[in-house]
C-alpha atoms as a PDB file:
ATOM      1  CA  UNK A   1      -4.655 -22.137 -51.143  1.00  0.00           C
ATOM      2  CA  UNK A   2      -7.710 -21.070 -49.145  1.00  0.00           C
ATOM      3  CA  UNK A   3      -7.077 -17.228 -48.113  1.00  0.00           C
ATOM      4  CA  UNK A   4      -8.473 -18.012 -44.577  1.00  0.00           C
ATOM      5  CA  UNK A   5      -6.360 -21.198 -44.217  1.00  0.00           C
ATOM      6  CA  UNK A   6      -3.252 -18.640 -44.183  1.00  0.00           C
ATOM      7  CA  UNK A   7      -1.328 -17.296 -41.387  1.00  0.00           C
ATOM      8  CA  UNK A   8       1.379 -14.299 -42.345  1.00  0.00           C
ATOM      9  CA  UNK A   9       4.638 -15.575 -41.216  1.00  0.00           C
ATOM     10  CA  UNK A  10       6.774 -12.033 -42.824  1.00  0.00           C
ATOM     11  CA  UNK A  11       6.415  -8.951 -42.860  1.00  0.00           C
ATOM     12  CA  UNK A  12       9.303  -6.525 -43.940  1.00  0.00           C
ATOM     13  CA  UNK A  13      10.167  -4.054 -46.431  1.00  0.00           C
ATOM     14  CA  UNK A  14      12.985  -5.286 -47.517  1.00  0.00           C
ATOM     15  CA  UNK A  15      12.948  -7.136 -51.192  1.00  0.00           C
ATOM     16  CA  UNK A  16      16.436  -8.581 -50.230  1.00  0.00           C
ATOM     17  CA  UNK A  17      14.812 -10.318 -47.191  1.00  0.00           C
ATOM     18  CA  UNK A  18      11.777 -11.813 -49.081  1.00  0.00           C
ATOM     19  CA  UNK A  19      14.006 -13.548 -51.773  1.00  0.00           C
ATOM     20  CA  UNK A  20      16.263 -14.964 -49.248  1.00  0.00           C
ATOM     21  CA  UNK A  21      12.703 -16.468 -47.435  1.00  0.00           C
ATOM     22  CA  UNK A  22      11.095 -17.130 -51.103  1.00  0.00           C
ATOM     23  CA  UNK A  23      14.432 -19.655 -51.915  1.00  0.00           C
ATOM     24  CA  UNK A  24      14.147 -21.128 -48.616  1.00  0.00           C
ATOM     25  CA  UNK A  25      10.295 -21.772 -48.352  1.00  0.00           C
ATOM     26  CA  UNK A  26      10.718 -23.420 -52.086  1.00  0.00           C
ATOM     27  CA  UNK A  27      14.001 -25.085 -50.953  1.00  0.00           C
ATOM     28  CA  UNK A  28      11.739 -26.369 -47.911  1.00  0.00           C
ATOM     29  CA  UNK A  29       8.664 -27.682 -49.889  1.00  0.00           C
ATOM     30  CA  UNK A  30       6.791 -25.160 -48.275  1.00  0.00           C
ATOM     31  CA  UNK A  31       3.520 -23.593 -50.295  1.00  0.00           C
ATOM     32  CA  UNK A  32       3.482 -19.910 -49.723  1.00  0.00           C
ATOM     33  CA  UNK A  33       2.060 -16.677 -51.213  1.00  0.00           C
ATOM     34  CA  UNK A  34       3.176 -12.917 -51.384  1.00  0.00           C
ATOM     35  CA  UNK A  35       1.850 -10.089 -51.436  1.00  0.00           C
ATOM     36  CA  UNK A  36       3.493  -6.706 -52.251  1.00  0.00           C
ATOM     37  CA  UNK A  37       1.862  -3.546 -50.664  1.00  0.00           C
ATOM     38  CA  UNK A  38       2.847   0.046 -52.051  1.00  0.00           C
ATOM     39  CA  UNK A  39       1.105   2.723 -50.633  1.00  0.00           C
ATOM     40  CA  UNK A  40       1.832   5.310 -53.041  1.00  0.00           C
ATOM     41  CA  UNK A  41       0.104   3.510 -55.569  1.00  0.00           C
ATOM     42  CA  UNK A  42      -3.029   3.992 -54.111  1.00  0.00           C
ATOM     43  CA  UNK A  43      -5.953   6.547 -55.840  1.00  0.00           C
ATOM     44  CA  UNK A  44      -6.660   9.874 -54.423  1.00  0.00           C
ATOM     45  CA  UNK A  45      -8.804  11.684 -56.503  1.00  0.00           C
ATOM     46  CA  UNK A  46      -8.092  12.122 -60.068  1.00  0.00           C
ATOM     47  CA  UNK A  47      -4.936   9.620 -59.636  1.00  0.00           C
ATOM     48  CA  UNK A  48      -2.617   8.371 -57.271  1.00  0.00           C
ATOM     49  CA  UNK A  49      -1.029   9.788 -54.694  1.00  0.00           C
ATOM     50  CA  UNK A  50       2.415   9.618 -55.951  1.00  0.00           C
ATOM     51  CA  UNK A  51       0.889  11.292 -59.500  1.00  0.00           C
ATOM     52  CA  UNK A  52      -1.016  13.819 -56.939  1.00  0.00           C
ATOM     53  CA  UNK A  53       1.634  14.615 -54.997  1.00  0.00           C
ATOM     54  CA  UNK A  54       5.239  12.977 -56.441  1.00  0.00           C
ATOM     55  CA  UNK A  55       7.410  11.286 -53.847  1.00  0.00           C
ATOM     56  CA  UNK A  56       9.383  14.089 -52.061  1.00  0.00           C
ATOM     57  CA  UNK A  57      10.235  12.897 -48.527  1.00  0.00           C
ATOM     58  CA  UNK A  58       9.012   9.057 -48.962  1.00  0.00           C
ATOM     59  CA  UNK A  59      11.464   7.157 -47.459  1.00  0.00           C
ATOM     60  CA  UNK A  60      13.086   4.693 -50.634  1.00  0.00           C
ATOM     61  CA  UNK A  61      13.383   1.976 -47.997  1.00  0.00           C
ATOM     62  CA  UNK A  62       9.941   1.490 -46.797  1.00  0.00           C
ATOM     63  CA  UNK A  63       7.972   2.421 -49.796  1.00  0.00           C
ATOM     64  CA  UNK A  64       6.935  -1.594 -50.092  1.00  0.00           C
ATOM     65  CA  UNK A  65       5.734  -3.547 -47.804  1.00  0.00           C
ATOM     66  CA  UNK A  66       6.198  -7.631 -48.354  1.00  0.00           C
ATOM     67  CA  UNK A  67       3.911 -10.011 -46.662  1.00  0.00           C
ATOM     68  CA  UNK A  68       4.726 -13.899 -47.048  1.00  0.00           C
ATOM     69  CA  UNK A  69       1.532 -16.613 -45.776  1.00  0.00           C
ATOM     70  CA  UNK A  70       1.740 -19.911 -45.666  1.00  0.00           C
ATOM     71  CA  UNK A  71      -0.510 -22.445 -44.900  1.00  0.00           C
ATOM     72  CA  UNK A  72      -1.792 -22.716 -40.587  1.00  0.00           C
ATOM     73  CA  UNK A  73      -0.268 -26.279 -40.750  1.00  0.00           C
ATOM     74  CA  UNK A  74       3.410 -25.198 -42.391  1.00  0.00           C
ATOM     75  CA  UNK A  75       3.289 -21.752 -40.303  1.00  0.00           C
ATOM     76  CA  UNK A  76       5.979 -23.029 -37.518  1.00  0.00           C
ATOM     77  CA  UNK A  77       8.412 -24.778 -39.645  1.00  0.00           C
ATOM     78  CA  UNK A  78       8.106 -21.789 -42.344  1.00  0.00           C
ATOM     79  CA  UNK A  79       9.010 -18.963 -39.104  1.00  0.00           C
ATOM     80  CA  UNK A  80      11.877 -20.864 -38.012  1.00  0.00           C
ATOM     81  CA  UNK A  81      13.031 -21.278 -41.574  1.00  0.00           C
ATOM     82  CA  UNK A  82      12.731 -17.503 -42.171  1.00  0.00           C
ATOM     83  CA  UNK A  83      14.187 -16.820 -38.763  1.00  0.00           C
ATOM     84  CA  UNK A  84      17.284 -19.027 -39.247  1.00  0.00           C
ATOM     85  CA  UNK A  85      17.773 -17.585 -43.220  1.00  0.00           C
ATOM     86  CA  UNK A  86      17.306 -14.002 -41.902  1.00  0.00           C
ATOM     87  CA  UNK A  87      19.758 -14.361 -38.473  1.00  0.00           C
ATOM     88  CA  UNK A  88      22.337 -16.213 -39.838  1.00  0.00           C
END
């Protein structure tokens, strides 16, 4: 998949959320990609900010962030697919 042929259709921090939309975008035939963003992970310096600093006060639940993209063309069917998985 071309990266500017994609369109985000999630964005969450839950990992319990983005396997629910992974199996249904597979069950659905639907092409997608993920990314997983950690902030913490990041370099500051001589290493990364976690290693700099250690994770005192990070919130456990948004450490990650999850993005799902799909293709422009499968972007509607994919959202109400991932809105009917996630609201149900």
């Amino acid at each position: 998949m071309v990266f500017f042929n994609l369109v985000d259709v999630y964005i969450g921090f839950s990992m319990e959320e983005l396997l629910k939309i992974r199996a249904i975008l597979k069950r659905e035939n639907i092409k997608y990609t993920y990314k997983i963003f950690d902030p913490s992970e990041n370099w500051l310096g001589p290493g990364t900010i976690r290693g700099n600093f250690g994770s005192f006060g990070m919130n456990k639940n948004y450490e990650k962030q999850y993005i799902v993209s799909v293709r422009k063309k499968d972007a509607e069917n994919a959202k109400y697919f991932i809105h009917c998985v996630l609201h149900s």
